[in-house]
C-alpha atoms as a PDB file:
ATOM      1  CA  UNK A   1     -33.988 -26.484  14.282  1.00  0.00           C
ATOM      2  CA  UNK A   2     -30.823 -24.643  15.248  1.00  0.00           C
ATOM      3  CA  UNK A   3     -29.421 -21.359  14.802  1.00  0.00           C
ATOM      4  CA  UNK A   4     -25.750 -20.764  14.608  1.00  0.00           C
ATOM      5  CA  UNK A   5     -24.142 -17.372  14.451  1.00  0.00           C
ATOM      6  CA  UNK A   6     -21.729 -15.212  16.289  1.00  0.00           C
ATOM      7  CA  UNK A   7     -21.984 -12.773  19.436  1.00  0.00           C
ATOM      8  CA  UNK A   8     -22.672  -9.228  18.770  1.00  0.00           C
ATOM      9  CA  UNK A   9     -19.014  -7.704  19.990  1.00  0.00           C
ATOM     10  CA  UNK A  10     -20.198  -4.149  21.304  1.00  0.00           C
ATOM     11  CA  UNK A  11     -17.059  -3.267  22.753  1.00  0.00           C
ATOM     12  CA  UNK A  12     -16.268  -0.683  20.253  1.00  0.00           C
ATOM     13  CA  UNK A  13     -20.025   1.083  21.293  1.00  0.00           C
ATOM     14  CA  UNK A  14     -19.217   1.720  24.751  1.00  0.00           C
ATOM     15  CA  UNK A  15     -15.875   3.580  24.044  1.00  0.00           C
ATOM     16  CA  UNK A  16     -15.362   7.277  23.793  1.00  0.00           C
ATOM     17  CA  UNK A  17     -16.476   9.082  20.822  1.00  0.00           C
ATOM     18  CA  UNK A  18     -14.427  12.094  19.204  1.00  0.00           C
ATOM     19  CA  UNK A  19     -16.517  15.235  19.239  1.00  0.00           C
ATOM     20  CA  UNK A  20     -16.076  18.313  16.928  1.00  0.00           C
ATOM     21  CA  UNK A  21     -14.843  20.264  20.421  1.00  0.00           C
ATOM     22  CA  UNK A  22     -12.484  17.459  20.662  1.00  0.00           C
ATOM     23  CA  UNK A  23     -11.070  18.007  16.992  1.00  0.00           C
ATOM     24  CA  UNK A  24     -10.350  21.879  17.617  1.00  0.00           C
ATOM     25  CA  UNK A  25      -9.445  21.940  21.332  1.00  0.00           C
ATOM     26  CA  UNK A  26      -5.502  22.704  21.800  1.00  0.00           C
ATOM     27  CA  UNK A  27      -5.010  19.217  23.610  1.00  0.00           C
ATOM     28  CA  UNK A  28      -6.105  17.245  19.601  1.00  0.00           C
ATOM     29  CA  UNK A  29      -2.950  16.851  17.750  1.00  0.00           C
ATOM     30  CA  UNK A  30      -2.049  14.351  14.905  1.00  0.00           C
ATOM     31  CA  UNK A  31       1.317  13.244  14.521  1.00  0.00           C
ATOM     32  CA  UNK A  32       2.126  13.158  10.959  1.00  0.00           C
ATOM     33  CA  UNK A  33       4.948  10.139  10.685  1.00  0.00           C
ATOM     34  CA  UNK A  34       6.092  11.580   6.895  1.00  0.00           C
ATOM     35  CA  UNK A  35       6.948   8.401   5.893  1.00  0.00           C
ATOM     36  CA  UNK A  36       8.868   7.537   2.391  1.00  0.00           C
ATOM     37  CA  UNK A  37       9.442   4.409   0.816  1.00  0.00           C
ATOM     38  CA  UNK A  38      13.389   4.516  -0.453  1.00  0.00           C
ATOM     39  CA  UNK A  39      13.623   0.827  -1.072  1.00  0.00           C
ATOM     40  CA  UNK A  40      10.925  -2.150  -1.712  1.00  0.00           C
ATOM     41  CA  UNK A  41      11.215  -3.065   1.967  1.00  0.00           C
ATOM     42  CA  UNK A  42      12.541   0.309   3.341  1.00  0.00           C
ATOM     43  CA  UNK A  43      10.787   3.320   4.304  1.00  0.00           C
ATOM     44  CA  UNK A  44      11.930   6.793   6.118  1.00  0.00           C
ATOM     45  CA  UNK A  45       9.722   7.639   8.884  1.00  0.00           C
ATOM     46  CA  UNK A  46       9.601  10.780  11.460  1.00  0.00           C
ATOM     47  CA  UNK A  47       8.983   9.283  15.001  1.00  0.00           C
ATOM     48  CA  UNK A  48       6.809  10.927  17.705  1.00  0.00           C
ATOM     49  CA  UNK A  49       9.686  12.335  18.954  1.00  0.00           C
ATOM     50  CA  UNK A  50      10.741  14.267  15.852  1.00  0.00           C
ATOM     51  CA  UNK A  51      13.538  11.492  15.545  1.00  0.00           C
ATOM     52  CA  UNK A  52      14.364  10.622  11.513  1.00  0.00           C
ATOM     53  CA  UNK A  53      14.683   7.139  11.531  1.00  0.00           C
ATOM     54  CA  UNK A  54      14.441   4.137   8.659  1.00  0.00           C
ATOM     55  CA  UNK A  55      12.285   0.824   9.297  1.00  0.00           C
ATOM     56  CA  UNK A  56      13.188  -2.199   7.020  1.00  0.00           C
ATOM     57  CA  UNK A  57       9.198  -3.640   7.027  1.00  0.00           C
ATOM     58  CA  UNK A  58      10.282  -7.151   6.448  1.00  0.00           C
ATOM     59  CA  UNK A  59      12.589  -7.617   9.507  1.00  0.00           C
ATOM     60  CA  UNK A  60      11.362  -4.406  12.055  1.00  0.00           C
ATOM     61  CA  UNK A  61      14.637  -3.350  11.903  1.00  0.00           C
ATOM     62  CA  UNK A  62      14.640   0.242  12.832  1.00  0.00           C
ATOM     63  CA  UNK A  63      17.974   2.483  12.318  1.00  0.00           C
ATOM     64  CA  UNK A  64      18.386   6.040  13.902  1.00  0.00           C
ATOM     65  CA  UNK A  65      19.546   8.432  10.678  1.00  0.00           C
ATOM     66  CA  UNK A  66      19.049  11.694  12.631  1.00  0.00           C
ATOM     67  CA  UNK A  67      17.772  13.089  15.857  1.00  0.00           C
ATOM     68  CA  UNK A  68      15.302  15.851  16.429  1.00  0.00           C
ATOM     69  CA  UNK A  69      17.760  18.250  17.537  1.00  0.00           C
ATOM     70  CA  UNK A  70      19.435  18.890  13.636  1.00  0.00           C
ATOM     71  CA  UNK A  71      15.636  19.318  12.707  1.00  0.00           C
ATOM     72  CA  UNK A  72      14.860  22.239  15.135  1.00  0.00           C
ATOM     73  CA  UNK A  73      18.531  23.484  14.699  1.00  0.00           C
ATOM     74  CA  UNK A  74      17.508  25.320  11.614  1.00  0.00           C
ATOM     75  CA  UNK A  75      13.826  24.734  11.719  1.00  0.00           C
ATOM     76  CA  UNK A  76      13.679  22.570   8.596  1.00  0.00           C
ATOM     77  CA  UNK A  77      10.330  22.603   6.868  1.00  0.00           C
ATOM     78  CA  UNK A  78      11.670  20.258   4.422  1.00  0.00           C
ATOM     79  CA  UNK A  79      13.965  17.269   4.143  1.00  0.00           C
ATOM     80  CA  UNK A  80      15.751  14.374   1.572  1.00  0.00           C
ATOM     81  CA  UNK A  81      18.159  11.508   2.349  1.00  0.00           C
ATOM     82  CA  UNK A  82      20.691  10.668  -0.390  1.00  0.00           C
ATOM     83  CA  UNK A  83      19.532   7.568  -1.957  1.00  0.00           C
ATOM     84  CA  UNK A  84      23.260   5.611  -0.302  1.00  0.00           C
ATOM     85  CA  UNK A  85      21.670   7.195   2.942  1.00  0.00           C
ATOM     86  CA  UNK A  86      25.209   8.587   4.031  1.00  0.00           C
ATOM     87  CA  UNK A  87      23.691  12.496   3.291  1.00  0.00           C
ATOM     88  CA  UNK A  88      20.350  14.432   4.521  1.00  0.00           C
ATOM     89  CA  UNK A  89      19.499  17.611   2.494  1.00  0.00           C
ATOM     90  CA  UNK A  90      17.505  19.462   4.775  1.00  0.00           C
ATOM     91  CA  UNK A  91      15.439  22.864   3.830  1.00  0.00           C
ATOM     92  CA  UNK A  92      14.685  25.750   5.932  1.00  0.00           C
ATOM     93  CA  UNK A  93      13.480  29.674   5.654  1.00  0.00           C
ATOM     94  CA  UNK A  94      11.419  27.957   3.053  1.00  0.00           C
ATOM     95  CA  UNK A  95       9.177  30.930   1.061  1.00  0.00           C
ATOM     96  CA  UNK A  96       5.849  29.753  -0.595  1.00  0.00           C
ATOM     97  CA  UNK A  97       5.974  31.812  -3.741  1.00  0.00           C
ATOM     98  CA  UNK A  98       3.298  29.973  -5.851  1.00  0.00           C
ATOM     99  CA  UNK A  99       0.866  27.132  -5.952  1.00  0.00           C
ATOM    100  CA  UNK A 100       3.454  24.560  -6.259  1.00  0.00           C
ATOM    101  CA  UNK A 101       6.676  26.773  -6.120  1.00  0.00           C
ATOM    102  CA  UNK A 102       9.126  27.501  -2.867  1.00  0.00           C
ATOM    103  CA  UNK A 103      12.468  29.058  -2.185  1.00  0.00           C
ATOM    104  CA  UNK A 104      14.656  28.007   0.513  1.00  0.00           C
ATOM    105  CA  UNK A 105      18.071  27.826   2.117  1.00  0.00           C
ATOM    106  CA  UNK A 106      19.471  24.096   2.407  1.00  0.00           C
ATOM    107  CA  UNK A 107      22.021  22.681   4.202  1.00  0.00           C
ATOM    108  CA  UNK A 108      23.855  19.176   3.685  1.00  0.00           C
ATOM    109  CA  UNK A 109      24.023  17.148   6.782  1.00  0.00           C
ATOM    110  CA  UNK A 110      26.287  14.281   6.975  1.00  0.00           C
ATOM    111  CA  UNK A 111      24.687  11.066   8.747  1.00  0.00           C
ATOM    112  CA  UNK A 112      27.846   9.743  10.106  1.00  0.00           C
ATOM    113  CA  UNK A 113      29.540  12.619  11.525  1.00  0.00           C
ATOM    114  CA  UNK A 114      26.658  15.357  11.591  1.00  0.00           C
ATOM    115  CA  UNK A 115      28.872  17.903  10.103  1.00  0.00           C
ATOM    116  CA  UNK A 116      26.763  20.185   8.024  1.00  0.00           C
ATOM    117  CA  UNK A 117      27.722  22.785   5.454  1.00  0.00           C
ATOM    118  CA  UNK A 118      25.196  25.174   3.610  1.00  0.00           C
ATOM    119  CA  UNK A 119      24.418  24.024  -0.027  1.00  0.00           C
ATOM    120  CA  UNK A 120      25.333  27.443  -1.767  1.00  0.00           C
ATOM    121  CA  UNK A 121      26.210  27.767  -5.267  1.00  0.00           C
ATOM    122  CA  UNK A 122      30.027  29.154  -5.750  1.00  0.00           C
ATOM    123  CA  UNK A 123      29.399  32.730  -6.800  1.00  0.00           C
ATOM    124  CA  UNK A 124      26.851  32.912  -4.000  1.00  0.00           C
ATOM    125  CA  UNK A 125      27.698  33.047   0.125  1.00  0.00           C
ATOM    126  CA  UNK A 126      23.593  32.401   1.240  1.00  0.00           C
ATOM    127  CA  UNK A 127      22.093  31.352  -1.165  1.00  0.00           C
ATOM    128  CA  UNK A 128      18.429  30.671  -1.507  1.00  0.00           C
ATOM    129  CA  UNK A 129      17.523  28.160  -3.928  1.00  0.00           C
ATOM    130  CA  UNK A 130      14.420  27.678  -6.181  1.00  0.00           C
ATOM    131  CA  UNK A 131      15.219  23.549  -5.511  1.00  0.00           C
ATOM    132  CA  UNK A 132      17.473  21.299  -4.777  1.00  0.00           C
ATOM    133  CA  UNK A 133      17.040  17.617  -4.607  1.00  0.00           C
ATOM    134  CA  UNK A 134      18.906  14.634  -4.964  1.00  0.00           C
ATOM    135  CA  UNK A 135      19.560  12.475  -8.286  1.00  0.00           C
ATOM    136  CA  UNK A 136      18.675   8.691  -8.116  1.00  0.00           C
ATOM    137  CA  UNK A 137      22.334   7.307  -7.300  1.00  0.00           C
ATOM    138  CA  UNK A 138      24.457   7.913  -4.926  1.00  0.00           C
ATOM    139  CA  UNK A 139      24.937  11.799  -4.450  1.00  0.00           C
ATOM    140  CA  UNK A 140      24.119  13.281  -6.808  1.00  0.00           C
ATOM    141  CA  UNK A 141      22.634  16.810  -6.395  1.00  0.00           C
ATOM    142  CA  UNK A 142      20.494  19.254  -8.393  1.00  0.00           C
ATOM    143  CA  UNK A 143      20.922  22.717  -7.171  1.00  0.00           C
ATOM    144  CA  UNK A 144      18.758  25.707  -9.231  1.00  0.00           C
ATOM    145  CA  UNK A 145      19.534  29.138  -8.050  1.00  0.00           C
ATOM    146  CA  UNK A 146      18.767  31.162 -11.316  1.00  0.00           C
ATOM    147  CA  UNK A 147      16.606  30.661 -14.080  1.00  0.00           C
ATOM    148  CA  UNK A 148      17.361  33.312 -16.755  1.00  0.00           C
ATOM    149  CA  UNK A 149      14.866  34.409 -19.170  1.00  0.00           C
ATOM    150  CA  UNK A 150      14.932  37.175 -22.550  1.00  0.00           C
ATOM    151  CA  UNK A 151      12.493  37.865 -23.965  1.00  0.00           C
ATOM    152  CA  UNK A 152      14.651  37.586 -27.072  1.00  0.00           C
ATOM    153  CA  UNK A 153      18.446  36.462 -28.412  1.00  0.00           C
ATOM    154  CA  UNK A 154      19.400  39.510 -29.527  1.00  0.00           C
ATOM    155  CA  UNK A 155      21.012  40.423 -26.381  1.00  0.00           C
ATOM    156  CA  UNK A 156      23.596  38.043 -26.967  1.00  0.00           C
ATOM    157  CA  UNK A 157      24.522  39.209 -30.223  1.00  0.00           C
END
């Protein structure tokens, strides 16, 4: 009678472990890679270095869109790339004022050139915004700076 099977592999056993100290200690850090799937085979991606780039999963084909330096230029907490990828809408000063809710000042940054002008609306010079965001083609943008609301429509009358 025989016995077939496989080897035990124990090589996982004898490595290091992760303790709780480990898990709270300064030197424990997880680098959070953002990633966001734009296209079927297309995602946006923060490297380790901060760097914004996009990886096309099929071919590995990585492209550059920004560098870390625009992100710590303003300290953005928050960013978007135009869906034609020429534009990055990039949040900072960003104000947690409920659950869900934010305010922020946002500034358009162009990929190509890396000019960058602050997304104000015209009756505004700074301008913090309750959102903006980007429509689904091209550039199109969504900017809300003030929501209005009476209590009734007599004012208007």
């Amino acid at each position: 009678m025989y016995s077939i099977g496989f080897a035990e592999d124990n090589s996982l056993a004898l490595k290091a472990k992760v303790r709780i100290e480990d898990l709270t200690s300064e030197d424990f850090q997880i680098h959070d890679v953002e990633a966001k799937w734009i296209r079927d085979t297309e995602l946006l991606y923060r490297t380790a270095d901060g760097n914004l780039e996009r990886l096309n999963v099929e071919t590995m084909e990585m492209t550059l869109l920004m560098t870390n330096r625009k992100f710590k230029e303003f300290q953005v907490s928050r960013y978007e790339v135009s869906p034609d990828m020429k534009y990055a809408l990039l949040a900072y000063n960003v104000k947690k004022t409920h659950r869900h809710s934010f305010t922020a000042y946002y500034t358009l940054c162009n990929l190509d050139t890396w000019e960058h002008l602050s997304l104000n609306p015209p009756e505004v010079r700074e301008a913090e915004l309750l959102y903006a965001g980007w429509g689904v083609l091209g550039q199109q943008l969504v900017r809300i700076c003030f929501i209005y609301y009476d209590t009734c429509i007599d004012a208007f009358y």
